[in-house]
Structures are given as C-alpha cells and as structure tokens.
C-alpha atoms as a PDB file:
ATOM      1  CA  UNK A   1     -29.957  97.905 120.672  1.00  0.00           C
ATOM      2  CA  UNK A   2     -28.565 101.262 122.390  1.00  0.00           C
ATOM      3  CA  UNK A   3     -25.373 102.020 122.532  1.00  0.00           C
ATOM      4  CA  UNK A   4     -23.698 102.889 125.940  1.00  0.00           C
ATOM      5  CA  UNK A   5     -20.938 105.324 125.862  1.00  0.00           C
ATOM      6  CA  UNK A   6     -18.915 105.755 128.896  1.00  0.00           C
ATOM      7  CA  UNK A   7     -17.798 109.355 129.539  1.00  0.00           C
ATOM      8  CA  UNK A   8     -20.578 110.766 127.543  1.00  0.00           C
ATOM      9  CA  UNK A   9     -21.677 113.389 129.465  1.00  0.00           C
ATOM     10  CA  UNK A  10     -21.086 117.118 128.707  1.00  0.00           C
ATOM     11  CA  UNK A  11     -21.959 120.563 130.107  1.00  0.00           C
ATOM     12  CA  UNK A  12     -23.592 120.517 134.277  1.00  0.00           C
ATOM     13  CA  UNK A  13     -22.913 117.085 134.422  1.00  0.00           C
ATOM     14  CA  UNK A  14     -19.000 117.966 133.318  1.00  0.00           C
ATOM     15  CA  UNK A  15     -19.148 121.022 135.629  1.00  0.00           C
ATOM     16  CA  UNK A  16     -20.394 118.789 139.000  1.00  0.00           C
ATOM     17  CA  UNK A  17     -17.545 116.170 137.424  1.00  0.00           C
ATOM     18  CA  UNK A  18     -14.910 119.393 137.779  1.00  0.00           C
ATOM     19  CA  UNK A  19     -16.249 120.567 141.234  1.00  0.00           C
ATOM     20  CA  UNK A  20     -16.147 116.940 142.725  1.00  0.00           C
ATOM     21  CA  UNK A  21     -12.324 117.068 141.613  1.00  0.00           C
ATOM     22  CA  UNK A  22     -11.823 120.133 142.883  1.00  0.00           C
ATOM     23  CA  UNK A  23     -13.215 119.380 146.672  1.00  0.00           C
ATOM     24  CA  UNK A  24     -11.088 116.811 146.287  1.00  0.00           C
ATOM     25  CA  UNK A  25      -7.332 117.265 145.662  1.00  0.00           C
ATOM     26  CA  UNK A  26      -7.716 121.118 145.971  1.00  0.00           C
ATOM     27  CA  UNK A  27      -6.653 123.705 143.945  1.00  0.00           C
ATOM     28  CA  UNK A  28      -2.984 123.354 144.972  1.00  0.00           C
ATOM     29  CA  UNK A  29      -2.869 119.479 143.473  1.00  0.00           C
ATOM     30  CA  UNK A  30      -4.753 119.584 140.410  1.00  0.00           C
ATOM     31  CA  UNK A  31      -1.513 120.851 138.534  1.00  0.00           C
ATOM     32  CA  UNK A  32       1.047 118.225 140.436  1.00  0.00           C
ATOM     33  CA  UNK A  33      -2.113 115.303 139.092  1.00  0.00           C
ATOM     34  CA  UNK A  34      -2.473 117.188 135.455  1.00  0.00           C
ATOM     35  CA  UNK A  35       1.560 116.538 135.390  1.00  0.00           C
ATOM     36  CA  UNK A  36       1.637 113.578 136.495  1.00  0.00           C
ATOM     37  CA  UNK A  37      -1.241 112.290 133.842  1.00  0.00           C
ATOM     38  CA  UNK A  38       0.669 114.008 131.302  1.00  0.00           C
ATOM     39  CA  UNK A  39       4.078 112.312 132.489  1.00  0.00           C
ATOM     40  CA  UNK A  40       2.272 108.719 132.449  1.00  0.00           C
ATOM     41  CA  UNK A  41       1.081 109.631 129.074  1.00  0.00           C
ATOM     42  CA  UNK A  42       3.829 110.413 127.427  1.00  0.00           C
ATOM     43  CA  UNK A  43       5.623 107.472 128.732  1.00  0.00           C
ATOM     44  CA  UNK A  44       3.351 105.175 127.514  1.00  0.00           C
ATOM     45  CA  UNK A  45       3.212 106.727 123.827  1.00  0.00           C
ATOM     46  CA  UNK A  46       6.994 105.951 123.831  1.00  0.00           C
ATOM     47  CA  UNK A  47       6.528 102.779 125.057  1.00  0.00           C
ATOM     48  CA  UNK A  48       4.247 102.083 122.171  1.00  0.00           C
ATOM     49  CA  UNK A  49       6.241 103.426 119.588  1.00  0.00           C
ATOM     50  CA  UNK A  50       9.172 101.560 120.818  1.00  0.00           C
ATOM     51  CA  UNK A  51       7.022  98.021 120.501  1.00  0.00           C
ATOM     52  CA  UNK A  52       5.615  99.522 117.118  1.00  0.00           C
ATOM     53  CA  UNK A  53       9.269  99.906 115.748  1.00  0.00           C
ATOM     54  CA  UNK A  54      10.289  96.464 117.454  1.00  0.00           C
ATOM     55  CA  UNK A  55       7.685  94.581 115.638  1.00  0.00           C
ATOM     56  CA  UNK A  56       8.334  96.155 112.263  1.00  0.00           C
ATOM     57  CA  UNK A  57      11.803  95.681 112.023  1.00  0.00           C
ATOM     58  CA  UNK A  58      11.069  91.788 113.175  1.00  0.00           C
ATOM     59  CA  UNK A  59       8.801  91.941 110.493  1.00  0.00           C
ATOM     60  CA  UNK A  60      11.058  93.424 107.973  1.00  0.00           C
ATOM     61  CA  UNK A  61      13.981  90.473 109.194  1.00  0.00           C
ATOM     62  CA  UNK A  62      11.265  87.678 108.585  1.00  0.00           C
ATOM     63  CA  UNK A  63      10.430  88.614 105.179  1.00  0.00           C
ATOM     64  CA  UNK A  64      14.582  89.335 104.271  1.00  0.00           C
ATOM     65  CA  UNK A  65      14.698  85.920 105.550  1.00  0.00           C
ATOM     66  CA  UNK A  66      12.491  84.005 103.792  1.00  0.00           C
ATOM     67  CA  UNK A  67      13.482  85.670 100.234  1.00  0.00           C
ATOM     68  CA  UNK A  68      16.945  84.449 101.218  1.00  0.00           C
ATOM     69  CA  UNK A  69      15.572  80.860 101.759  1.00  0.00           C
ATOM     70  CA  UNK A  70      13.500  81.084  98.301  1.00  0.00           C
ATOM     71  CA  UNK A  71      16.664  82.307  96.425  1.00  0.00           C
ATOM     72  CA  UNK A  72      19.093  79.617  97.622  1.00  0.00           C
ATOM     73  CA  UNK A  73      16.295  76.604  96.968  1.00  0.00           C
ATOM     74  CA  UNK A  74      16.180  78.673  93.676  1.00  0.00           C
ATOM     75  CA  UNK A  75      19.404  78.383  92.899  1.00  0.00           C
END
C-alpha cells in the first residue's frame, strides 16, 4: 500500500507554490499574512498549554482525592 503524504513536494514544485503566493497577495502582504500565521500560532500553542496544565492539575486533584477516600475507609 503507498503512502500519500500531503505537502510532500520540494524544490520547482515549492518554487511555482511561492510564485502562485506571490501573484497573489503581493509583495506588500506576504509580511502582514506571515504575522498574522505567526499570531494565530502562537495563540493556539498557549491555548494548548493552558488545557495541558488544566487537565494535569484535574488529574493531580483526582488522584489526592481518591488516596484521601482509601485512607479514611482505612482508618
């Protein structure tokens, strides 16, 4: 069975990829749509690592919580 990678193209078909984009938005835009990518990005790695800490603390409450159930049916 082959294996079909999206993106997987490199050197003229990356260069007619980067001309198509330029003809496009224009030199003028590319850096206002390369800041905005990078904006989007970086909010939604903080958004991620806020729901990664979220869950792990939740996590960490569970388990304090259920040792504190086993010790008082223990005692």
């Amino acid at each position: 069975m082959e294996n079909i990678f999206l993106f997987n193209f490199f050197g003229p078909e990356m260069l007619v990829v980067l001309f198509a984009i330029l003809l496009l938005f224009g030199g003028k835009k590319i850096p206002e749509l390369m800041r905005g990518i990078g904006k989007g990005i970086r909010e939604f790695n903080a958004a991620r690592s806020s729901l990664e800490s979220e869950l792990k603390e939740g996590m960490r409450e569970a388990e304090r919580k259920e040792l504190e159930e086993k010790q008082n049916k223990d005692a």
